[in-house]
Protein backbone atom coordinates (compact mmCIF):
# COMPACT_ATOMS: atom_id res chain seq x y z
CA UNK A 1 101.03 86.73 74.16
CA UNK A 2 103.50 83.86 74.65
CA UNK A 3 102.06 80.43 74.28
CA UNK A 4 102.81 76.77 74.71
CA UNK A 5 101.64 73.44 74.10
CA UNK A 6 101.46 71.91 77.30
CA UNK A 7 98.76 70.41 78.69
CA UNK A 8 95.95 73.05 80.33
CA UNK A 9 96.34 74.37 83.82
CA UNK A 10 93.51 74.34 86.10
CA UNK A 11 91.71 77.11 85.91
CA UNK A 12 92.74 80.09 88.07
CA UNK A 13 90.46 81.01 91.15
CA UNK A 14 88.26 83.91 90.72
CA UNK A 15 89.94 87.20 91.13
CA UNK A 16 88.62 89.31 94.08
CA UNK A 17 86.10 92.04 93.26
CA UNK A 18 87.41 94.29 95.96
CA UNK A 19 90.77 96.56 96.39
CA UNK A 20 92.69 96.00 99.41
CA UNK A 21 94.36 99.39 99.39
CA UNK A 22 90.78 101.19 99.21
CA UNK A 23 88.34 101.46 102.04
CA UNK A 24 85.36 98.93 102.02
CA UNK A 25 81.52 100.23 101.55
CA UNK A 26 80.28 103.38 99.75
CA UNK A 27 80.62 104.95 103.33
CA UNK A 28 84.43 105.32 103.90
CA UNK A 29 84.03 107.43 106.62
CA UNK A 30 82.50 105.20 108.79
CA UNK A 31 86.00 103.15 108.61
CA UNK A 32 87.79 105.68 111.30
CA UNK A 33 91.43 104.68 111.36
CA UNK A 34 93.33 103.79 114.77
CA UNK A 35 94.46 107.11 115.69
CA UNK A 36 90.42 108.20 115.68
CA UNK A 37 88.95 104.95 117.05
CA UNK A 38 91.84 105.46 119.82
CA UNK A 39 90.91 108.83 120.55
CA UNK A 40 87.08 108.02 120.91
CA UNK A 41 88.28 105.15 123.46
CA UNK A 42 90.21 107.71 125.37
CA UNK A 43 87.50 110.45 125.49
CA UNK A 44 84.47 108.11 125.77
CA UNK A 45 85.85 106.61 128.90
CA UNK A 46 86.99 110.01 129.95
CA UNK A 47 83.47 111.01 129.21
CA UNK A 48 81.75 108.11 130.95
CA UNK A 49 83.74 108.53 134.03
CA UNK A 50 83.00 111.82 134.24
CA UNK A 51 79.00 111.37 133.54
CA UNK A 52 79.20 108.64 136.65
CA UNK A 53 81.11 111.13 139.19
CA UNK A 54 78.90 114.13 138.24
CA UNK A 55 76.04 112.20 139.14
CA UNK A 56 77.19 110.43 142.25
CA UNK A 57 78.10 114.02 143.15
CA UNK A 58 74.79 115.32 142.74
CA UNK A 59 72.99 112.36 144.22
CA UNK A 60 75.13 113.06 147.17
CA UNK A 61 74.29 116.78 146.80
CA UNK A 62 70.86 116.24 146.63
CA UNK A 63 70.39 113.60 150.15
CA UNK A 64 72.34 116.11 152.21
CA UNK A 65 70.16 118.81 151.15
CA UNK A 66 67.10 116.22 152.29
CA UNK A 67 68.17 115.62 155.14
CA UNK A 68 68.79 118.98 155.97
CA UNK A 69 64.60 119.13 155.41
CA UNK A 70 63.72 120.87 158.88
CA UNK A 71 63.99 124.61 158.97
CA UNK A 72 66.78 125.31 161.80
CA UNK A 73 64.16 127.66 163.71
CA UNK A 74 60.52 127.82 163.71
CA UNK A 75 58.73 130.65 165.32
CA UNK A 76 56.45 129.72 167.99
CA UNK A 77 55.35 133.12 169.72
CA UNK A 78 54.01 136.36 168.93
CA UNK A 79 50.77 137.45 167.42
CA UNK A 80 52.00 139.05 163.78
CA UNK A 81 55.71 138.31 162.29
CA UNK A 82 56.99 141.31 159.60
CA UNK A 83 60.09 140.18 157.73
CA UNK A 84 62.24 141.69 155.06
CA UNK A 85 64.21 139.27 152.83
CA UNK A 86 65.84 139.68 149.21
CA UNK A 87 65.76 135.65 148.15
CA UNK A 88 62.53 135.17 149.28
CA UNK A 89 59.68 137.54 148.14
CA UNK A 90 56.99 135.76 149.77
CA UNK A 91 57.51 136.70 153.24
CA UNK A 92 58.09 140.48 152.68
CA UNK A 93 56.11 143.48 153.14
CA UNK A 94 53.01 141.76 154.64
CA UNK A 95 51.98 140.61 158.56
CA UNK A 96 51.58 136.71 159.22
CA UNK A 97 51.05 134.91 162.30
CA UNK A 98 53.57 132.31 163.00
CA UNK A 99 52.19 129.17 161.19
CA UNK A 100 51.90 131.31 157.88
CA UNK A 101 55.53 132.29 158.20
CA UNK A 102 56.91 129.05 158.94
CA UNK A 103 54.95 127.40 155.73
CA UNK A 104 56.55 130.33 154.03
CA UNK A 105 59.73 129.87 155.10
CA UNK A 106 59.64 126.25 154.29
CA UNK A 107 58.38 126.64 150.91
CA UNK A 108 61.57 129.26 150.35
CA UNK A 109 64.09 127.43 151.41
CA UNK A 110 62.93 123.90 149.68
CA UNK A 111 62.91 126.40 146.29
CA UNK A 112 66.61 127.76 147.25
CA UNK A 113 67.85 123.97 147.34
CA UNK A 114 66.41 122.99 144.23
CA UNK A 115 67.95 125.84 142.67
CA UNK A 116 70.91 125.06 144.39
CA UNK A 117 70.81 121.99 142.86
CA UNK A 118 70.00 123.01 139.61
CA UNK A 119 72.75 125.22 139.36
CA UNK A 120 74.97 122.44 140.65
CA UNK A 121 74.21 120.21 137.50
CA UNK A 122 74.19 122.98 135.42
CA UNK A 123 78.03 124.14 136.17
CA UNK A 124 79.02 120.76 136.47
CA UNK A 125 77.28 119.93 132.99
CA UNK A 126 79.43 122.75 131.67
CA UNK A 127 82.61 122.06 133.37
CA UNK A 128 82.33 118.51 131.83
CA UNK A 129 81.86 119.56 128.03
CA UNK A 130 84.83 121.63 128.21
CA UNK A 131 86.99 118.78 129.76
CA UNK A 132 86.17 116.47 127.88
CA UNK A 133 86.65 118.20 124.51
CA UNK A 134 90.17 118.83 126.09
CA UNK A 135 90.06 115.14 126.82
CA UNK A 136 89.63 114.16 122.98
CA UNK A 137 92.50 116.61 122.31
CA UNK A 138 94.83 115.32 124.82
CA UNK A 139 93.53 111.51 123.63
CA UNK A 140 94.14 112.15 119.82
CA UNK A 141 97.96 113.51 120.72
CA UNK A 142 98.65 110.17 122.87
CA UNK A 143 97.28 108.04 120.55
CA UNK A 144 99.68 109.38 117.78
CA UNK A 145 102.20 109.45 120.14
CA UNK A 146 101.32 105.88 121.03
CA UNK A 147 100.84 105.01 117.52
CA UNK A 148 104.21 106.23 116.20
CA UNK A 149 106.09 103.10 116.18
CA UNK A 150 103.61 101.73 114.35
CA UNK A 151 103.76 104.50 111.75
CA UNK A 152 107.39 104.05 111.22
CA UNK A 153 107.01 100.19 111.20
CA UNK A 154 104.61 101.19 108.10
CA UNK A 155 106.90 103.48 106.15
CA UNK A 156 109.32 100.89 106.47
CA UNK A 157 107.07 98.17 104.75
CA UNK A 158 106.34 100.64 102.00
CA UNK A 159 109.89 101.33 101.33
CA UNK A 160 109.91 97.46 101.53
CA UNK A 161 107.85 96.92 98.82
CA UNK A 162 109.57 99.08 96.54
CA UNK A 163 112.65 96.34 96.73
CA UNK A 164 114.72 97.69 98.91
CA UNK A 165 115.23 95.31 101.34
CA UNK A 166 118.08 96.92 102.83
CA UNK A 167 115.66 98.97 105.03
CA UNK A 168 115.49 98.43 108.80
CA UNK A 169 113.19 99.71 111.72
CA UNK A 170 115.49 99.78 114.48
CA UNK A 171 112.98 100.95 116.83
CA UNK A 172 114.19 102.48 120.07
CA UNK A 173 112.35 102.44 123.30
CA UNK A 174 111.38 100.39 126.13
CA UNK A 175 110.93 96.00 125.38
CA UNK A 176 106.77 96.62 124.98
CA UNK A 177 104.91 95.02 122.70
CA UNK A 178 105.71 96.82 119.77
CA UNK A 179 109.29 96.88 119.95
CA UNK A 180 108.82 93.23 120.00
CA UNK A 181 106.84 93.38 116.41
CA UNK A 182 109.55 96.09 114.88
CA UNK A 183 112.30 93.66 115.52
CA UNK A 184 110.54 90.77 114.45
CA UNK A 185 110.02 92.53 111.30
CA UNK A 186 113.64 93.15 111.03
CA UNK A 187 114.40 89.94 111.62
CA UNK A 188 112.20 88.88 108.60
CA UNK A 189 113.73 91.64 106.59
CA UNK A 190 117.17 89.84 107.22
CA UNK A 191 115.88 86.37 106.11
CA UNK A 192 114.24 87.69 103.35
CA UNK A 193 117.41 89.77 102.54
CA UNK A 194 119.33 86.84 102.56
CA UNK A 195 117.36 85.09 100.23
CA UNK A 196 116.90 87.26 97.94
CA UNK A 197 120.66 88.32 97.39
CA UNK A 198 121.10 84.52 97.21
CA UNK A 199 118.71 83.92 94.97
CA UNK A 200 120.13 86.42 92.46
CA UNK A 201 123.69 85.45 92.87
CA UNK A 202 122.76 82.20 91.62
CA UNK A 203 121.61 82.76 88.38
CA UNK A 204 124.08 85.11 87.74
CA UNK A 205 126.51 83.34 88.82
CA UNK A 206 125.10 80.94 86.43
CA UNK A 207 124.53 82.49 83.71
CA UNK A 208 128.06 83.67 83.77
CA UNK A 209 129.42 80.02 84.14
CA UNK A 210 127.10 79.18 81.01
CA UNK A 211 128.43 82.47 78.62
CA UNK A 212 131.88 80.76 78.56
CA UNK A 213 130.87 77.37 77.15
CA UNK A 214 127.90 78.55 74.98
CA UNK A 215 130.23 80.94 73.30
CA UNK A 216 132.60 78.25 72.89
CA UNK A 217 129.67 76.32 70.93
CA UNK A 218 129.17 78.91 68.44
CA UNK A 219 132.35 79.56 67.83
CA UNK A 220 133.01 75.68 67.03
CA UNK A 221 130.01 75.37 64.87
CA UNK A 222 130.30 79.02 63.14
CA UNK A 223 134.10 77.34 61.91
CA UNK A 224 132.59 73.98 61.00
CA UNK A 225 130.11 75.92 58.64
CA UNK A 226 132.17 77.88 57.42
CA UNK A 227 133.92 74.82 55.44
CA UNK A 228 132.65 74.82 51.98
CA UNK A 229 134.15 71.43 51.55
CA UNK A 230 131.47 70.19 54.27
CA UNK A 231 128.56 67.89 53.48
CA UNK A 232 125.17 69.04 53.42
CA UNK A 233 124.10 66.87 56.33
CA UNK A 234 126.42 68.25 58.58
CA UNK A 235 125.75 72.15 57.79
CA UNK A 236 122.26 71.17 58.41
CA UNK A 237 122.93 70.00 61.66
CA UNK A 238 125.21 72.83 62.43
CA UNK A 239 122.89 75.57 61.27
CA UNK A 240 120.07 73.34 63.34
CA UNK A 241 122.85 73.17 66.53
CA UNK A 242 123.77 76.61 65.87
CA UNK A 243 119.75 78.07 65.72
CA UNK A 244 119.70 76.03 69.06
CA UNK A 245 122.75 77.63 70.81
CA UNK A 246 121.84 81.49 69.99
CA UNK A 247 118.32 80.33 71.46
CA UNK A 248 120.12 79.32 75.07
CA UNK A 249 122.12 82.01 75.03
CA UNK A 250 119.25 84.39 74.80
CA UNK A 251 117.92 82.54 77.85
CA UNK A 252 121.33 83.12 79.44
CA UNK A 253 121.21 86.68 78.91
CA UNK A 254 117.77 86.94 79.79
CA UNK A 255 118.13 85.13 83.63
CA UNK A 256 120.75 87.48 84.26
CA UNK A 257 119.10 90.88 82.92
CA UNK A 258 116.13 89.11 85.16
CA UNK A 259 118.53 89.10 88.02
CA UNK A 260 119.66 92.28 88.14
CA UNK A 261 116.36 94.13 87.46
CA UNK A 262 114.98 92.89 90.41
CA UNK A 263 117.34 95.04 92.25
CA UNK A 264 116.21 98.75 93.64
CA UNK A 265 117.91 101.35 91.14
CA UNK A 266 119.91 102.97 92.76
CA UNK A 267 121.36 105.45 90.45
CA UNK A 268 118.67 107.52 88.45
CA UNK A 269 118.83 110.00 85.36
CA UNK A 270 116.09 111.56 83.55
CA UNK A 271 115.16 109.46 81.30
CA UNK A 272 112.31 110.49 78.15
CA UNK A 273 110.20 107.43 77.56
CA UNK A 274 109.12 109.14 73.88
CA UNK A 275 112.66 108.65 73.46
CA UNK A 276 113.46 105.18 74.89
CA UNK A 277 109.86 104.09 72.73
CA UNK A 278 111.42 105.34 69.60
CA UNK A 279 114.59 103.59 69.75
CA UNK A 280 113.01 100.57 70.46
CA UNK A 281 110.85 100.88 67.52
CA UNK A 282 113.86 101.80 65.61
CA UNK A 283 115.53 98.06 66.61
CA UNK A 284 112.33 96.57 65.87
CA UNK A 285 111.23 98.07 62.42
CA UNK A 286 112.85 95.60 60.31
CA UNK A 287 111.10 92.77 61.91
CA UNK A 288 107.82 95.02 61.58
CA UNK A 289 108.02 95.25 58.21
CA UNK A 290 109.40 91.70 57.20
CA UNK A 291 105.93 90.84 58.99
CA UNK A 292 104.04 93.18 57.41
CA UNK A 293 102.88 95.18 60.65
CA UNK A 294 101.76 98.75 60.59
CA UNK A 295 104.04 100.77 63.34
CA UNK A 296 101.53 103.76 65.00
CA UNK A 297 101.34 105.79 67.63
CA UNK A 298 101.94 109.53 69.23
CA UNK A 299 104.96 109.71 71.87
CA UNK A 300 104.77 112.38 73.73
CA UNK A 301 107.41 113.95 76.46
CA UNK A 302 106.76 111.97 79.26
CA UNK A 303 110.60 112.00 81.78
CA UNK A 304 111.21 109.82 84.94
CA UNK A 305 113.90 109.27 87.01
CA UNK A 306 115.26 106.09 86.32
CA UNK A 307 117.82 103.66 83.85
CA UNK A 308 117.80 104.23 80.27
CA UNK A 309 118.89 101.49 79.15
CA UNK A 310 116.53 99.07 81.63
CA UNK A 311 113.49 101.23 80.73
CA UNK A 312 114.44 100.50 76.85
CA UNK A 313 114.47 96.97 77.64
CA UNK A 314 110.91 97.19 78.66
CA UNK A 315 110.34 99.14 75.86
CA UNK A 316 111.70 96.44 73.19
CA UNK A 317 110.18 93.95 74.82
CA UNK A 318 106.41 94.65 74.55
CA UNK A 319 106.98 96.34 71.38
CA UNK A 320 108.71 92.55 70.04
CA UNK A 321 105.99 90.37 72.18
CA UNK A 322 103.17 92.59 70.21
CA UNK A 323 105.07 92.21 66.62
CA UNK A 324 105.78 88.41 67.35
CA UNK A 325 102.29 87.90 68.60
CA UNK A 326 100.03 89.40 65.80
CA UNK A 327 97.75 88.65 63.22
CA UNK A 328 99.02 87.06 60.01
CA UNK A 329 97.93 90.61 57.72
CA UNK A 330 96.95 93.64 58.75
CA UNK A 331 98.08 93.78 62.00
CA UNK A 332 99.33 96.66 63.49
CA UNK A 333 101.64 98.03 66.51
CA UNK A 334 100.56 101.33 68.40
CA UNK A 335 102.64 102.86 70.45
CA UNK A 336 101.91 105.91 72.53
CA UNK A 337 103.82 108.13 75.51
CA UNK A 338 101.95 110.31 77.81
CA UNK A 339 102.29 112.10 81.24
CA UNK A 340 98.96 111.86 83.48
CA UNK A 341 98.38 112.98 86.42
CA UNK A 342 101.73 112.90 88.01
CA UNK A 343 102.72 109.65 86.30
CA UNK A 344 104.80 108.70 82.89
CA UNK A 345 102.53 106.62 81.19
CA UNK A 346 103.83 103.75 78.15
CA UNK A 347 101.07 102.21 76.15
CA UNK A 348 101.81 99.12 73.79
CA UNK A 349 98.59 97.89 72.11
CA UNK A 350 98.22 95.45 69.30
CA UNK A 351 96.37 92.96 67.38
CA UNK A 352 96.80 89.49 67.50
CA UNK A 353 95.25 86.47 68.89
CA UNK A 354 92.05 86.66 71.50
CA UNK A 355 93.83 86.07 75.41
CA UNK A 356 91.55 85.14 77.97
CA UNK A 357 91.76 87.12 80.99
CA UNK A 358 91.94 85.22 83.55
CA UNK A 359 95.31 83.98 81.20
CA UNK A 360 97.17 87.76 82.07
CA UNK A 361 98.51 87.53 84.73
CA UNK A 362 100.09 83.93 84.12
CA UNK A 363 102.15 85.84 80.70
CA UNK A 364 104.21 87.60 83.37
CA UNK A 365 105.82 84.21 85.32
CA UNK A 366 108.96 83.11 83.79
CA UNK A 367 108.37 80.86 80.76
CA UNK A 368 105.16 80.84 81.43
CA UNK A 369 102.83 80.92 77.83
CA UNK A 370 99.59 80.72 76.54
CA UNK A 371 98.32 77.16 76.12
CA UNK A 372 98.09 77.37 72.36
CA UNK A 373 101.69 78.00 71.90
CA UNK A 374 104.56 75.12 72.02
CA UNK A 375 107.32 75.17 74.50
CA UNK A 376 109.40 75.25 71.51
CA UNK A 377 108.51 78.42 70.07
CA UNK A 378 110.64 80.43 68.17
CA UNK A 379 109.21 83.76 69.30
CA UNK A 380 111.15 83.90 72.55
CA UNK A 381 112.19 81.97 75.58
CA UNK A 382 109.52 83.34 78.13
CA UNK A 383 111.74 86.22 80.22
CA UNK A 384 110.60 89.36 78.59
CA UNK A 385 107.34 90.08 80.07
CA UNK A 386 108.84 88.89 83.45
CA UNK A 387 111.90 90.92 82.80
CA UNK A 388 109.76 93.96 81.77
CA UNK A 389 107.96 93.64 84.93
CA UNK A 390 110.84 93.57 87.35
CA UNK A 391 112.13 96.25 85.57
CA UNK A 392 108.99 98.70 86.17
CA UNK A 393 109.29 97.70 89.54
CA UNK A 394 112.53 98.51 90.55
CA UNK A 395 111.53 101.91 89.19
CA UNK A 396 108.52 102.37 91.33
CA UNK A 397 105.92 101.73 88.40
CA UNK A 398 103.70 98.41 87.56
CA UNK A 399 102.65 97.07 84.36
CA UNK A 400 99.35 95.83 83.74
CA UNK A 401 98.11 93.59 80.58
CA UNK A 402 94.40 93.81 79.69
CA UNK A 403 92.96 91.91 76.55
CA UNK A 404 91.57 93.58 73.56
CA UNK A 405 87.94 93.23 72.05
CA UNK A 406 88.62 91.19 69.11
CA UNK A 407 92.35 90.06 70.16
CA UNK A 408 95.82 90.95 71.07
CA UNK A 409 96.85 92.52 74.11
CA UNK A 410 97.23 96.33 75.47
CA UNK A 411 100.17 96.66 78.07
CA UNK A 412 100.43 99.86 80.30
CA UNK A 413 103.34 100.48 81.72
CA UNK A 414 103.11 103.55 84.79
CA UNK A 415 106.17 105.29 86.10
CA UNK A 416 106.39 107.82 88.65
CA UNK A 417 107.93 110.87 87.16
């Protein structure tokens, strides 16, 4: 909702369609993550070796039983043979001459070795199932045991992104591969430290240097006007000199309160956003109404660990960009608190002029405004979306923007609670 006169930026590039955090396809499943493709590495090759040795085992198996072919006795004499055998029926209980027995004998003992055989794979086709379903357990422990590192090289990232750069890896263990990533991380975590903490010692450093002299300014100017023997050119200028002072040191005041919101908080209270949204509609009712903007809105209990008096900050700060940024009559304000699922929830809608959205996310860069708008505007000095947005974000939360159907804005502000 801020806006400036500058000449038009190139359009932005298309925003992707797809979410990086979610899985890709209406098939997530099919999207295994390491541990599991790991583990079906470890057991497939388990499982492959095992397929090739069980049947270069029974190949082997089966060509000593060949050539083994020739019965180790034939009988060559004798008129009738009786025999009596339990494995093989065909030679019991009735007289044969020689020839019939041998054929018989044959034919029993080429049965026994395929059966032998049979068996073999059979036991062997067992005896592989099981081990290799113990394989796949044994693979999916190493690979999380293997993958561990990299799990706590993730947590630290996440804890990274929440701004607190003070995090480190500090991985222990032998000089592998990734040790070498963890402290190459950490090493980027340093940098990144460093310039960071820089960063933010320089503006407030500077706005501190700049409170002294500005307040000097206004002091001067608020004695010159205050003169009655002055001429009328001069309290012009003064009030115009005066207008223009207040507006820098708003931007002084802004830098640093943008400075130190981008730091993690570190202590938290609970903290009702109901409440923090009604005292910032309480600071900006008499702006409402000297507009002529309706004030709506349930707030209901919604508490989060955090700041109170950053979160109110955020609070004021939508609630002035959507009085400040409104229709000339009729416009209105809504306001609303809730608690869903898990998360504090701060809605901020209003009327106002039609945004285009791919123009949203360029209303949350310092002084960054809408191209309609001059630089000079009197409706702010560009920091209090940006600040509003550091702010959720040292408290965990985002803030998102999305236009309205017929103009204005609605800004939703989540907090974990």
């Amino acid at each position: 909702m801020r806006v400036a006169a500058n000449p038009a930026p190139p359009p932005a590039p298309p925003k992707p369609t797809w979410d990086p955090g979610q899985p890709e396809g209406p098939f997530p499943w099919l999207r295994p993550t390491i541990r599991i493709r790991l583990t079906l590495l470890y057991g497939g090759m388990f499982l492959i070796a095992g397929i090739l040795l069980l049947s270069i085992i029974y190949l082997l198996a089966a060509q000593a039983l060949r050539e083994g072919n020739a019965l180790p006795f034939q009988i060559v004499g004798g008129e009738q043979v009786k025999v009596s055998s339990n494995t093989c029926p065909g030679v019991v209980g009735i007289e044969q001459t020689h020839s019939q027995f041998n054929a018989a004998i044959n034919q029993c003992v080429l049965e026994q070795r395929r059966h032998a055989l049979d068996d073999l794979l059979s036991r062997s086709l067992m005896a592989l199932l099981g081990l290799s379903i113990i394989a796949f357990a044994f693979g999916y422990a190493m690979a999380g045991r293997v993958l561990s590192p990299l799990g706590k090289i993730t947590r630290t990232a996440r804890r990274v992104v929440g701004s607190d750069l003070t995090r480190r890896i500090e991985l222990d263990g032998p000089d592998d591969e990734l040790k070498e990533l963890a402290d190459t991380f950490d090493e980027m975590l340093d940098r990144l430290e460093r310039a960071f903490t820089a960063q933010q010692r320089f503006v407030a450093n500077a706005s501190h240097e700049l409170r002294t002299p500005l307040a000097i300014n206004r002091t001067l100017l608020e004695v010159h006007l205050s003169d009655p023997g002055a001429p009328v050119e001069l309290q012009q200028l003064g009030k115009t000199l005066l207008a223009t002072n207040e507006r820098s040191e708003q931007l002084v005041e802004g830098l640093l309160l943008l400075a130190r919101s981008e730091n993690q908080i570190v202590e938290r209270k609970p903290v009702d956003l109901a409440e923090v949204a009604s005292r910032a509609l309480d600071q900006a009712r008499a702006e409402a109404e000297a507009k002529g903007v309706e004030i709506r809105g349930e707030r209901a209990l919604a508490v989060v660990q955090g700041n109170g008096v950053l979160l109110e900050r955020i609070a004021l700060n939508l609630v002035q960009n959507a009085l400040r940024y409104n229709v000339p009559e009729g416009g209105w304000v809504e306001v609303t608190t809730e608690a869903q699922h898990g998360q504090a929830v701060l809605l901020v809608s209003n009327t106002g002029p039609v945004v285009p959205a791919y123009e949203v996310d360029n209303l949350f860069e310092p002084f960054r405004r809408l191209r309609t708008e001059r630089t000079g505007s009197d409706k702010g000095v560009g920091l209090g979306l940006s600040i509003a947005r550091s702010v959720a974000r040292a408290h965990g939360g985002r803030i998102q923007a999305v236009p309205r159907e017929g103009g204005g804005l609605v800004m939703r502000v989540t907090l974990p609670m």
